[in-house]
PDB file of N, CA and C in Angstrom:
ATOM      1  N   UNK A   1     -17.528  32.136  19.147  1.00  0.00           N
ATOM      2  CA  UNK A   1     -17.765  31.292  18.000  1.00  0.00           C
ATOM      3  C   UNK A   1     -19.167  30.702  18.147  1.00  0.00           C
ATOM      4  N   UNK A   2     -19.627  30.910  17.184  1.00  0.00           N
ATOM      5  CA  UNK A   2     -21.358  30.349  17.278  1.00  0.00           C
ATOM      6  C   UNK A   2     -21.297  29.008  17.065  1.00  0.00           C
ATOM      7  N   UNK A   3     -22.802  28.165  17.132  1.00  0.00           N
ATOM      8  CA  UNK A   3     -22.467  26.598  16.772  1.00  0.00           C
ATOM      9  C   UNK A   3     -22.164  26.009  15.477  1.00  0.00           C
ATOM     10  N   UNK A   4     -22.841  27.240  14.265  1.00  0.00           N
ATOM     11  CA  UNK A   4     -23.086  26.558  12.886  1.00  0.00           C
ATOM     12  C   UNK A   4     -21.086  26.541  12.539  1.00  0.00           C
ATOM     13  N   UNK A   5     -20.519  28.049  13.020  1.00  0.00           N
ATOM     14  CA  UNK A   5     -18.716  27.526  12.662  1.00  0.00           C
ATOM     15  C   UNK A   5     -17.805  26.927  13.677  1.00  0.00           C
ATOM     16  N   UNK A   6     -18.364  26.454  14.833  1.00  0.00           N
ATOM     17  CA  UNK A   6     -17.685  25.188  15.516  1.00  0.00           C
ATOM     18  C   UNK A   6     -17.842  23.914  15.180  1.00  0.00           C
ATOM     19  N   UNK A   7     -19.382  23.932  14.661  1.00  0.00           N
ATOM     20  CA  UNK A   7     -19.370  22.422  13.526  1.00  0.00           C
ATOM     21  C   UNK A   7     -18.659  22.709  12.344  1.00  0.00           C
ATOM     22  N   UNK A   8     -18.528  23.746  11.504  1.00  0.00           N
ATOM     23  CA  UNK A   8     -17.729  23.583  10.525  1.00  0.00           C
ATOM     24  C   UNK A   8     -15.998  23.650  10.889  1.00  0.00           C
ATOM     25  N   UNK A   9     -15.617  23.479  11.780  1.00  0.00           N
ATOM     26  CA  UNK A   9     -14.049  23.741  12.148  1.00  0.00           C
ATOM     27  C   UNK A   9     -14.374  21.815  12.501  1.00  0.00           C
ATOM     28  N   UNK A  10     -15.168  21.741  13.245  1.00  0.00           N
ATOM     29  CA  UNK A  10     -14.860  20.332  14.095  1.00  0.00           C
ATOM     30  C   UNK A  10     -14.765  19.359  12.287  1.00  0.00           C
ATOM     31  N   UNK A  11     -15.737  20.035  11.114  1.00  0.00           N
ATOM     32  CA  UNK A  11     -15.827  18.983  10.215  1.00  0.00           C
ATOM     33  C   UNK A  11     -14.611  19.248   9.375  1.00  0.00           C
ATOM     34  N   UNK A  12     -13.965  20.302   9.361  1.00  0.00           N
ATOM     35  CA  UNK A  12     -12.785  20.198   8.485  1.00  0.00           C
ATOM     36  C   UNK A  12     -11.787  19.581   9.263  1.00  0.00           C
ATOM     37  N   UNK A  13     -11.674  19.514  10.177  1.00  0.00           N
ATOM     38  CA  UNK A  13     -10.384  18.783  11.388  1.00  0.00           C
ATOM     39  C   UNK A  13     -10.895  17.494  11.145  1.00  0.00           C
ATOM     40  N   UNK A  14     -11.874  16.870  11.162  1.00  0.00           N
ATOM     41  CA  UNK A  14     -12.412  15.422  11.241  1.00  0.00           C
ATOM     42  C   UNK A  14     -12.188  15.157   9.422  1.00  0.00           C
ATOM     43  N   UNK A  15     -12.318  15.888   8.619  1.00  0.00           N
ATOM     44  CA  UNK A  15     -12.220  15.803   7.001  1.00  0.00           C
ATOM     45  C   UNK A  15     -10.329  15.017   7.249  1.00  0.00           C
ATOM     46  N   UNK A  16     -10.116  16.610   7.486  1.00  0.00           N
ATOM     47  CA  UNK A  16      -8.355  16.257   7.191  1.00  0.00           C
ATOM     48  C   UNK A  16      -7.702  15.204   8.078  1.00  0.00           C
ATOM     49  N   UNK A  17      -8.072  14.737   9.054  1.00  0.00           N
ATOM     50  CA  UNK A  17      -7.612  13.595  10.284  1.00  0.00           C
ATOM     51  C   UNK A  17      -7.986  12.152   8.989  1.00  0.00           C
ATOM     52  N   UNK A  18      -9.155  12.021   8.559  1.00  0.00           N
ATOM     53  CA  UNK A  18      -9.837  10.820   7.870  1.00  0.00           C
ATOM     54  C   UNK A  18      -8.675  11.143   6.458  1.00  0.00           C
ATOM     55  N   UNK A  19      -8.198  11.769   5.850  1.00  0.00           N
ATOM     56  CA  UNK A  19      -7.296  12.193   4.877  1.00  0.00           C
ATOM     57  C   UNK A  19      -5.680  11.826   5.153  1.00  0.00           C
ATOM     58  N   UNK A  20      -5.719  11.911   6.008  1.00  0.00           N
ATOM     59  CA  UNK A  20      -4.542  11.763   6.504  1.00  0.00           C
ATOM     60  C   UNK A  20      -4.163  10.223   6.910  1.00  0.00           C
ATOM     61  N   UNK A  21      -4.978   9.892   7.387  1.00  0.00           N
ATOM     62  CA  UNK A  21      -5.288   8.334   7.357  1.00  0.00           C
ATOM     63  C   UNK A  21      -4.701   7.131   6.824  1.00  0.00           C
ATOM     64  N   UNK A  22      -5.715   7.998   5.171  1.00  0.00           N
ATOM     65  CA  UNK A  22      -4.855   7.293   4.145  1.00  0.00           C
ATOM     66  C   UNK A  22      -4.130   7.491   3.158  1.00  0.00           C
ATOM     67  N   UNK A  23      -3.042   7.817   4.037  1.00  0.00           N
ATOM     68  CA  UNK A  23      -1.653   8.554   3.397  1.00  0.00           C
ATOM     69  C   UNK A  23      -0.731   6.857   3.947  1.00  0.00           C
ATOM     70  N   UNK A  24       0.021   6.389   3.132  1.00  0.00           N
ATOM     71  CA  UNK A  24       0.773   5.352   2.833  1.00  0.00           C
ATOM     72  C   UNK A  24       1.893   5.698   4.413  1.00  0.00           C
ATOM     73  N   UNK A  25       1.872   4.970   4.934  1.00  0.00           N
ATOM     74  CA  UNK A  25       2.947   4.574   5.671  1.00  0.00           C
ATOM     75  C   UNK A  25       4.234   3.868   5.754  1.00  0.00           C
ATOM     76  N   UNK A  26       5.314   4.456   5.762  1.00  0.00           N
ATOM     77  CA  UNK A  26       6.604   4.377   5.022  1.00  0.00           C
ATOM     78  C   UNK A  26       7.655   3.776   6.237  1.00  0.00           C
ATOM     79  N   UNK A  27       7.633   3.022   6.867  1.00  0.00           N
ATOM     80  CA  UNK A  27       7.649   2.478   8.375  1.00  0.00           C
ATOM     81  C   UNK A  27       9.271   2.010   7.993  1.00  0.00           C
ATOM     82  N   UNK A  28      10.462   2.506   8.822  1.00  0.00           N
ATOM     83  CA  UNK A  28      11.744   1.913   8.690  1.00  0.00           C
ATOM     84  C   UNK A  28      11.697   0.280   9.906  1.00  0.00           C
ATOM     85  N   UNK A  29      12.342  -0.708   9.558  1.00  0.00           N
ATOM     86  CA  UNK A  29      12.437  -1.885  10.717  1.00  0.00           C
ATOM     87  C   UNK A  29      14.030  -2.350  10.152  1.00  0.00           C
ATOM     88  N   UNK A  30      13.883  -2.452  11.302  1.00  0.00           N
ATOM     89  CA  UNK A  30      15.977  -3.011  11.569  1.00  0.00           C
ATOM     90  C   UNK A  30      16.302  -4.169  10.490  1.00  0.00           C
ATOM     91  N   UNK A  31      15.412  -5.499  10.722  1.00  0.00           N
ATOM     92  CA  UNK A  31      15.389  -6.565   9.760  1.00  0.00           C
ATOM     93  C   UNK A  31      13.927  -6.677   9.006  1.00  0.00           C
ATOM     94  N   UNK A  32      14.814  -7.002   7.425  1.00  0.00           N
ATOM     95  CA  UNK A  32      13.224  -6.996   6.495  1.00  0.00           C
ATOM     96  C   UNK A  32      13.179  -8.454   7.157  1.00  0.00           C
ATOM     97  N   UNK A  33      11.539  -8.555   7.134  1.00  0.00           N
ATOM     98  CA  UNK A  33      11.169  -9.693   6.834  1.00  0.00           C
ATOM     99  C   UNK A  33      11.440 -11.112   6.295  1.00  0.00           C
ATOM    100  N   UNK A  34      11.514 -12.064   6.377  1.00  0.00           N
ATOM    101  CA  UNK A  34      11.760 -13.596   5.616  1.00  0.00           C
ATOM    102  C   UNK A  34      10.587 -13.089   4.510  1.00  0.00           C
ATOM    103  N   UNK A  35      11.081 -13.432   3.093  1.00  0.00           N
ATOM    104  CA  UNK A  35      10.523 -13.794   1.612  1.00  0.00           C
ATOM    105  C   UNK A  35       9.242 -14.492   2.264  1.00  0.00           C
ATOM    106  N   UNK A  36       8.071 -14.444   1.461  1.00  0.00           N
ATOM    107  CA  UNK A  36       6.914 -15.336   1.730  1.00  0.00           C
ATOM    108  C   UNK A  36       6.624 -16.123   0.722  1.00  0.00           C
ATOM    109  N   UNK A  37       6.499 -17.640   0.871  1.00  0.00           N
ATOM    110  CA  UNK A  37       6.430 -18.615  -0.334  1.00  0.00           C
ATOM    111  C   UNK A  37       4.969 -19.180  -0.099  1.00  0.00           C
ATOM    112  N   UNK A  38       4.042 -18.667  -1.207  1.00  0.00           N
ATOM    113  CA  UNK A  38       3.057 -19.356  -1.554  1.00  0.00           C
ATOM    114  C   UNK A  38       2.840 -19.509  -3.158  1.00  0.00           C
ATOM    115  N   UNK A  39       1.931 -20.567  -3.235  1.00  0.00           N
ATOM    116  CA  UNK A  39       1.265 -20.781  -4.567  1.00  0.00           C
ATOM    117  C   UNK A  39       0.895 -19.998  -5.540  1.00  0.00           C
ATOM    118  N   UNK A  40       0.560 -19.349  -6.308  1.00  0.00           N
ATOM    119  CA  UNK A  40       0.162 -18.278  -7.288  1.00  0.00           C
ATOM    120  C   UNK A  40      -1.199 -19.458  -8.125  1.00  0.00           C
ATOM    121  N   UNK A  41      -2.292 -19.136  -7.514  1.00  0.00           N
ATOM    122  CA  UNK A  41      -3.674 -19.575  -7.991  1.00  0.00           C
ATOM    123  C   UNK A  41      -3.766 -19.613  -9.523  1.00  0.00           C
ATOM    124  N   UNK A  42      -4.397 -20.493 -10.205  1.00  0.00           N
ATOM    125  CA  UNK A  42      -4.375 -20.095 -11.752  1.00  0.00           C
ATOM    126  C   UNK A  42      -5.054 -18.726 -12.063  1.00  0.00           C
ATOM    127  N   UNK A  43      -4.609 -18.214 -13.305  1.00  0.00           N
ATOM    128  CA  UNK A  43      -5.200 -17.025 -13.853  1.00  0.00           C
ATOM    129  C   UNK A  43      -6.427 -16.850 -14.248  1.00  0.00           C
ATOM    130  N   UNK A  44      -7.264 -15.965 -14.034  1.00  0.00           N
ATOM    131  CA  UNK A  44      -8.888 -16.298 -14.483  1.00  0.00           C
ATOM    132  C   UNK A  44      -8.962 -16.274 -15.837  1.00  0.00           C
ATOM    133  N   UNK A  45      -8.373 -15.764 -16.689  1.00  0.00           N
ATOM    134  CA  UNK A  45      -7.752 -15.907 -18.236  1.00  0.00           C
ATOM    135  C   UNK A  45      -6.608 -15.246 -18.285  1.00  0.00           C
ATOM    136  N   UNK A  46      -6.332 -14.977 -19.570  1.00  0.00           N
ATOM    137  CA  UNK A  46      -4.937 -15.110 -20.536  1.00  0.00           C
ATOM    138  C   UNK A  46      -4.445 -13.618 -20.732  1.00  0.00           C
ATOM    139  N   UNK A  47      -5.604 -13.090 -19.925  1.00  0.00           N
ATOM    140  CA  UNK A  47      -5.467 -11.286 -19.942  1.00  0.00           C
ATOM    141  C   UNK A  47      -5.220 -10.959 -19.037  1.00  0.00           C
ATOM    142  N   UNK A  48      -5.452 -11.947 -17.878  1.00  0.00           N
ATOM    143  CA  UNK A  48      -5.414 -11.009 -16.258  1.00  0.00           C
ATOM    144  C   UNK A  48      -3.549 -11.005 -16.459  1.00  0.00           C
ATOM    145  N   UNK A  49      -2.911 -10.089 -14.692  1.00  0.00           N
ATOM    146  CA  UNK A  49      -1.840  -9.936 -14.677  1.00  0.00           C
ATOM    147  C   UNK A  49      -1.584 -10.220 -13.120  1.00  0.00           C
ATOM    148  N   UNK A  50      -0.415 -10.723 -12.771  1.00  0.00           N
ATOM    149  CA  UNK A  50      -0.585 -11.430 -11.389  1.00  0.00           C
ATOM    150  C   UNK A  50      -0.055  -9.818 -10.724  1.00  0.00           C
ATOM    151  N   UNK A  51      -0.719  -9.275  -9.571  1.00  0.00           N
ATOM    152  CA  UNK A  51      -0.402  -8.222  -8.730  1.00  0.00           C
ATOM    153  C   UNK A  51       0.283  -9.055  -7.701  1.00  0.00           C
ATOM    154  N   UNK A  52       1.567  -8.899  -7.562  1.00  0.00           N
ATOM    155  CA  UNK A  52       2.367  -9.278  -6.338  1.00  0.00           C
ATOM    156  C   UNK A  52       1.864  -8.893  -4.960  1.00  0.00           C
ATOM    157  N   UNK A  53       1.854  -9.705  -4.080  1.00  0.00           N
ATOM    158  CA  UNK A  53       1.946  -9.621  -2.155  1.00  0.00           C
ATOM    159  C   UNK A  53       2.518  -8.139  -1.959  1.00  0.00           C
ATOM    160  N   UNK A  54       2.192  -7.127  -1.039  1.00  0.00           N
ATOM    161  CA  UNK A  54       2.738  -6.789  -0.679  1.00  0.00           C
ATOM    162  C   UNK A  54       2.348  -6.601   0.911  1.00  0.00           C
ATOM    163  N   UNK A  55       3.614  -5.829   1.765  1.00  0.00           N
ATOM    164  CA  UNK A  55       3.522  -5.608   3.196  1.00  0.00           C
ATOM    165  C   UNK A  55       2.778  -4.685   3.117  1.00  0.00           C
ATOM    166  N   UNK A  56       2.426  -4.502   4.946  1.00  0.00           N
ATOM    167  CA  UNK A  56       1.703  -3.472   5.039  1.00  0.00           C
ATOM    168  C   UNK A  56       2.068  -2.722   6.403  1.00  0.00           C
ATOM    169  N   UNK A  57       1.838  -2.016   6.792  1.00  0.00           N
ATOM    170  CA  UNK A  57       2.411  -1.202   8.292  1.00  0.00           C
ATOM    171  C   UNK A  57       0.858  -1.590   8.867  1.00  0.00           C
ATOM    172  N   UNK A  58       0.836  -2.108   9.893  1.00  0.00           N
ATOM    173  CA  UNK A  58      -0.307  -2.329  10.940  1.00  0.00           C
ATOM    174  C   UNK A  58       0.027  -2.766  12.265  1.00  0.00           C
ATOM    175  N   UNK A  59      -0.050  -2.197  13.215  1.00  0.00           N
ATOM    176  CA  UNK A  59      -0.101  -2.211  14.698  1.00  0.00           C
ATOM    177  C   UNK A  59       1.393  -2.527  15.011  1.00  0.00           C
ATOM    178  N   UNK A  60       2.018  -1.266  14.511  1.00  0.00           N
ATOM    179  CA  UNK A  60       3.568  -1.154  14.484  1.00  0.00           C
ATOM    180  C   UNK A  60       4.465  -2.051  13.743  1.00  0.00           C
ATOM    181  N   UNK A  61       4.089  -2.954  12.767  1.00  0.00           N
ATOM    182  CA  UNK A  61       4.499  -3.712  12.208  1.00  0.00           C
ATOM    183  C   UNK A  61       4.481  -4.234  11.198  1.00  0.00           C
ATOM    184  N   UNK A  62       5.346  -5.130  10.078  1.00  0.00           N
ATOM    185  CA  UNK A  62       4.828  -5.282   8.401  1.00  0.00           C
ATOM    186  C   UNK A  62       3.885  -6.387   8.673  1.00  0.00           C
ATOM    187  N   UNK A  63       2.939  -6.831   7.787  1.00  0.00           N
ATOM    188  CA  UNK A  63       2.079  -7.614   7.922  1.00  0.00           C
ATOM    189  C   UNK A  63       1.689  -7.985   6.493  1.00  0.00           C
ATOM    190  N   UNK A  64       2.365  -9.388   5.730  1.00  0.00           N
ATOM    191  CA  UNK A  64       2.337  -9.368   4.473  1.00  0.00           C
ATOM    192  C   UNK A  64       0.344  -9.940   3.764  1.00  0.00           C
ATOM    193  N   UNK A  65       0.448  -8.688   2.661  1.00  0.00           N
ATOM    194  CA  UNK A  65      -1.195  -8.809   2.183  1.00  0.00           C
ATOM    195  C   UNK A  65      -1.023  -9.941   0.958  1.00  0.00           C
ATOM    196  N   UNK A  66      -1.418 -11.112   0.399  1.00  0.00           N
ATOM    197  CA  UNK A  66      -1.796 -11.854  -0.487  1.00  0.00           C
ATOM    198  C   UNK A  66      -1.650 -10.930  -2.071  1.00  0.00           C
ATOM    199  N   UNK A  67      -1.314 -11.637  -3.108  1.00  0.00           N
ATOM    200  CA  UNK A  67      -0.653 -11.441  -4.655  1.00  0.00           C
ATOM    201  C   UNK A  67      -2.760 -11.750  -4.855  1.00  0.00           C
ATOM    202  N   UNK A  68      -2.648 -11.290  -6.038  1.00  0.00           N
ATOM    203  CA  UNK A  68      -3.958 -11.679  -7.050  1.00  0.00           C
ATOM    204  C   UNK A  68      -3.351 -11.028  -8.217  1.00  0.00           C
ATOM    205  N   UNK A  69      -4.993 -11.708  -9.171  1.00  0.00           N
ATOM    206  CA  UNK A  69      -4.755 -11.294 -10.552  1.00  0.00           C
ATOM    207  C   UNK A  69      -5.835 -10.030 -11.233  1.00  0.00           C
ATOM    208  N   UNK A  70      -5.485  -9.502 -12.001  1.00  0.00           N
ATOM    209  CA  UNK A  70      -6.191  -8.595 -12.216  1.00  0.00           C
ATOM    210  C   UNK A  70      -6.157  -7.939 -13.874  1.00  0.00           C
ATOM    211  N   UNK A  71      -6.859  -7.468 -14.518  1.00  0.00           N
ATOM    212  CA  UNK A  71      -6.952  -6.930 -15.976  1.00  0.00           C
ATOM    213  C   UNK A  71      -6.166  -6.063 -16.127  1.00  0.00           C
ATOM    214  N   UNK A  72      -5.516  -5.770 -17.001  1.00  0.00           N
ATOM    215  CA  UNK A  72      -4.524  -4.716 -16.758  1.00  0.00           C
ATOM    216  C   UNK A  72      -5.028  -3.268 -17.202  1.00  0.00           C
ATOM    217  N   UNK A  73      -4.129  -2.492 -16.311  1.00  0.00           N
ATOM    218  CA  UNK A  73      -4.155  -1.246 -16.959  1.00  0.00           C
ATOM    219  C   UNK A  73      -4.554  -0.517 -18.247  1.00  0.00           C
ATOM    220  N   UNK A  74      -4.826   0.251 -18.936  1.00  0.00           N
ATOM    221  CA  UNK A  74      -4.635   0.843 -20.049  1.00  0.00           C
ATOM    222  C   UNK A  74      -3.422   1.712 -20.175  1.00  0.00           C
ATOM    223  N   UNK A  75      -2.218   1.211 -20.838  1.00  0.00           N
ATOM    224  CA  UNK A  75      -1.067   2.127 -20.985  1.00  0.00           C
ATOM    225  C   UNK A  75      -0.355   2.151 -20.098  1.00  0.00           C
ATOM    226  N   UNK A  76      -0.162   1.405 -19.016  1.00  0.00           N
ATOM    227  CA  UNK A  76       0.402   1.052 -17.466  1.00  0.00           C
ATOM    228  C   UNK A  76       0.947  -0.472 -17.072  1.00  0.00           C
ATOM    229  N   UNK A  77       2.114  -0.705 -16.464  1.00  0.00           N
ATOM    230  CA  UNK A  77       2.419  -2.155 -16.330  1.00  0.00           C
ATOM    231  C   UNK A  77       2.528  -1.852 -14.678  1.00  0.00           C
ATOM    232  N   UNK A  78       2.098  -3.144 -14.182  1.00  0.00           N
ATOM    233  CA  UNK A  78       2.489  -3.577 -13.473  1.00  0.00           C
ATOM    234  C   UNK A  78       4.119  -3.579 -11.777  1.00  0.00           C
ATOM    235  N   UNK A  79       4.563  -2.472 -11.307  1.00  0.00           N
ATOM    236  CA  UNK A  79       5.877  -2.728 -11.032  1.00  0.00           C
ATOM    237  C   UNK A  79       5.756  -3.184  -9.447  1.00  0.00           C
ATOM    238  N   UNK A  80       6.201  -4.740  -9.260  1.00  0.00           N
ATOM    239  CA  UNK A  80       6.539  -5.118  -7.931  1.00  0.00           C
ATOM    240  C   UNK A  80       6.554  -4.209  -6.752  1.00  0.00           C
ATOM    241  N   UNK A  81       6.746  -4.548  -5.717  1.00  0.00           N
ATOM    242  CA  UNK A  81       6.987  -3.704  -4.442  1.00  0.00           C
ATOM    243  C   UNK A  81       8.311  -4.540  -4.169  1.00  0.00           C
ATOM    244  N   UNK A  82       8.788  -4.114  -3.559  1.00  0.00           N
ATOM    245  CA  UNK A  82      10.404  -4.097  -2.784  1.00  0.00           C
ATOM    246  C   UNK A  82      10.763  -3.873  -1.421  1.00  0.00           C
ATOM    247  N   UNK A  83      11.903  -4.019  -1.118  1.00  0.00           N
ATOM    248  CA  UNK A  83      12.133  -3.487  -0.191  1.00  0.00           C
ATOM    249  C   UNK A  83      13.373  -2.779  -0.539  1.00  0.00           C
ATOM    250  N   UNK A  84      13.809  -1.699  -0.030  1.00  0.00           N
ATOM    251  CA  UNK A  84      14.736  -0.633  -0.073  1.00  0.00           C
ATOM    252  C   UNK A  84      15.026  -0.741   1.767  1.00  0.00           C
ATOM    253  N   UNK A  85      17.095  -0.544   1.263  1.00  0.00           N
ATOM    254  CA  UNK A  85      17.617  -0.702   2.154  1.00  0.00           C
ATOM    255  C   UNK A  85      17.875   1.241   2.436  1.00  0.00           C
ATOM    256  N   UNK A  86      17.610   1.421   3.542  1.00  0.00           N
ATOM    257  CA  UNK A  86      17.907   3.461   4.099  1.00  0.00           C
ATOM    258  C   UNK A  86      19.135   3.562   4.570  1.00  0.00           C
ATOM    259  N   UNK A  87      19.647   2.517   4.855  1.00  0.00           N
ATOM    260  CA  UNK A  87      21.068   2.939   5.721  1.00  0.00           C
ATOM    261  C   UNK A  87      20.726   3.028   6.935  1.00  0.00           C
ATOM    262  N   UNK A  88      19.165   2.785   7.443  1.00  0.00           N
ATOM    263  CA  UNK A  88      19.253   2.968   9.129  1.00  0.00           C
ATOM    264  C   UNK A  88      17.922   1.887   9.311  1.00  0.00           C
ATOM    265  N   UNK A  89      17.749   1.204   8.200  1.00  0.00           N
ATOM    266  CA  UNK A  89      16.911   0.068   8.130  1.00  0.00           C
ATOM    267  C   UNK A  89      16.589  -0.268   6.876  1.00  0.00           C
ATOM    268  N   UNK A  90      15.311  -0.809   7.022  1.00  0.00           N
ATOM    269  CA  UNK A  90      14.566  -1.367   5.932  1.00  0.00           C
ATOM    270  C   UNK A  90      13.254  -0.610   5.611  1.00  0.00           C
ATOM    271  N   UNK A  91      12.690  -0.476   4.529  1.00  0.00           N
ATOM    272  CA  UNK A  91      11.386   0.169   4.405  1.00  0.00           C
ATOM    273  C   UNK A  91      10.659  -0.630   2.815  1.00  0.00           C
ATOM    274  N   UNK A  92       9.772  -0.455   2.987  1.00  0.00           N
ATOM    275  CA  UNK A  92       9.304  -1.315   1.753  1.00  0.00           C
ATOM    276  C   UNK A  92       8.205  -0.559   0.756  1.00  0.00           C
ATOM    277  N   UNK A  93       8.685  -0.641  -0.156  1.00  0.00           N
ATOM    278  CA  UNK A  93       8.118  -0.232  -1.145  1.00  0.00           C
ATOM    279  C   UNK A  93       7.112  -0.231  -2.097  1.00  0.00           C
ATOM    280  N   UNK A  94       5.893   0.083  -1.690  1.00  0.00           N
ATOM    281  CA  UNK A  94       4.439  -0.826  -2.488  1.00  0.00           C
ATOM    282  C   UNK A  94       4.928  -0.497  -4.027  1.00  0.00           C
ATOM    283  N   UNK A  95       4.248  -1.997  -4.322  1.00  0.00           N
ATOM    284  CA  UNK A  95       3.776  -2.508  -6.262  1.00  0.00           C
ATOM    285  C   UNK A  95       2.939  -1.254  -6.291  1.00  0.00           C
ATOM    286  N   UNK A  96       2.771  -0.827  -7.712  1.00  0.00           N
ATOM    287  CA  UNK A  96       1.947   0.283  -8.315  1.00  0.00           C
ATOM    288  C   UNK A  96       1.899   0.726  -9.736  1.00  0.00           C
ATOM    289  N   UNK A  97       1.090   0.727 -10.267  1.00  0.00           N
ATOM    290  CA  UNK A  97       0.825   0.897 -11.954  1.00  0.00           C
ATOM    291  C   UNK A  97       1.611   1.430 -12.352  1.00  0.00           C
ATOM    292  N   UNK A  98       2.709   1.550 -13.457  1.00  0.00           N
ATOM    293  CA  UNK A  98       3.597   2.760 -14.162  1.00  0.00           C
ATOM    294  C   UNK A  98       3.176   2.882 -14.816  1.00  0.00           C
ATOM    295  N   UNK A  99       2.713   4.303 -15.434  1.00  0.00           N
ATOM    296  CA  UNK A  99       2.380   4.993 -17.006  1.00  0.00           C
ATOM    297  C   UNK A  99       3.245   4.443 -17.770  1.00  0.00           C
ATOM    298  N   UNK A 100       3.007   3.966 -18.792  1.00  0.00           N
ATOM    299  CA  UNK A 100       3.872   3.613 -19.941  1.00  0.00           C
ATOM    300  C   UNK A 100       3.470   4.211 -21.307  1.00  0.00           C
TER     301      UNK A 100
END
């Protein structure tokens, strides 16, 4: 193998590793989390839409991210994140635009 297609193998392995990355992590845990109670900041106007908190999988664990507000979609609402029970834990479900 010459050098110019060992750099191109090393850059498609380093492409698809960085791709892979950020692929959503779907993490089961025995007990969800305690609910998180904070404030909901006023709206910057009468158009924004509050994006709910959600968890996150980081260093083996959920780690809840902060709610904001934001303009909405075109043709899309808003749907919460959750948590969904598997039958062999808990896993949680990110908020995400629905086509409407």
């Amino acid at each position: 193998m010459n050098t110019k297609t060992g750099f191109f193998f090393l850059a498609i392995l380093l492409a698809g590793t960085v791709s892979f990355s950020s692929c959503t992590v779907r993490a089961v845990v025995r007990e969800r989390p305690a609910e998180v109670v904070y404030v909901r900041p006023a709206p910057p106007s009468r158009e924004h839409v509050w994006i709910t908190g959600d968890w996150v999988w980081v260093s083996g664990r959920y780690e809840w991210r902060e709610g904001h507000w934001e303009r909405p979609r075109p043709a899309a609402r808003w749907e919460s994140g959750h948590w969904q029970d598997t039958g062999r834990g808990w896993r949680w479900i990110p908020g995400h635009w629905r086509n409407i």
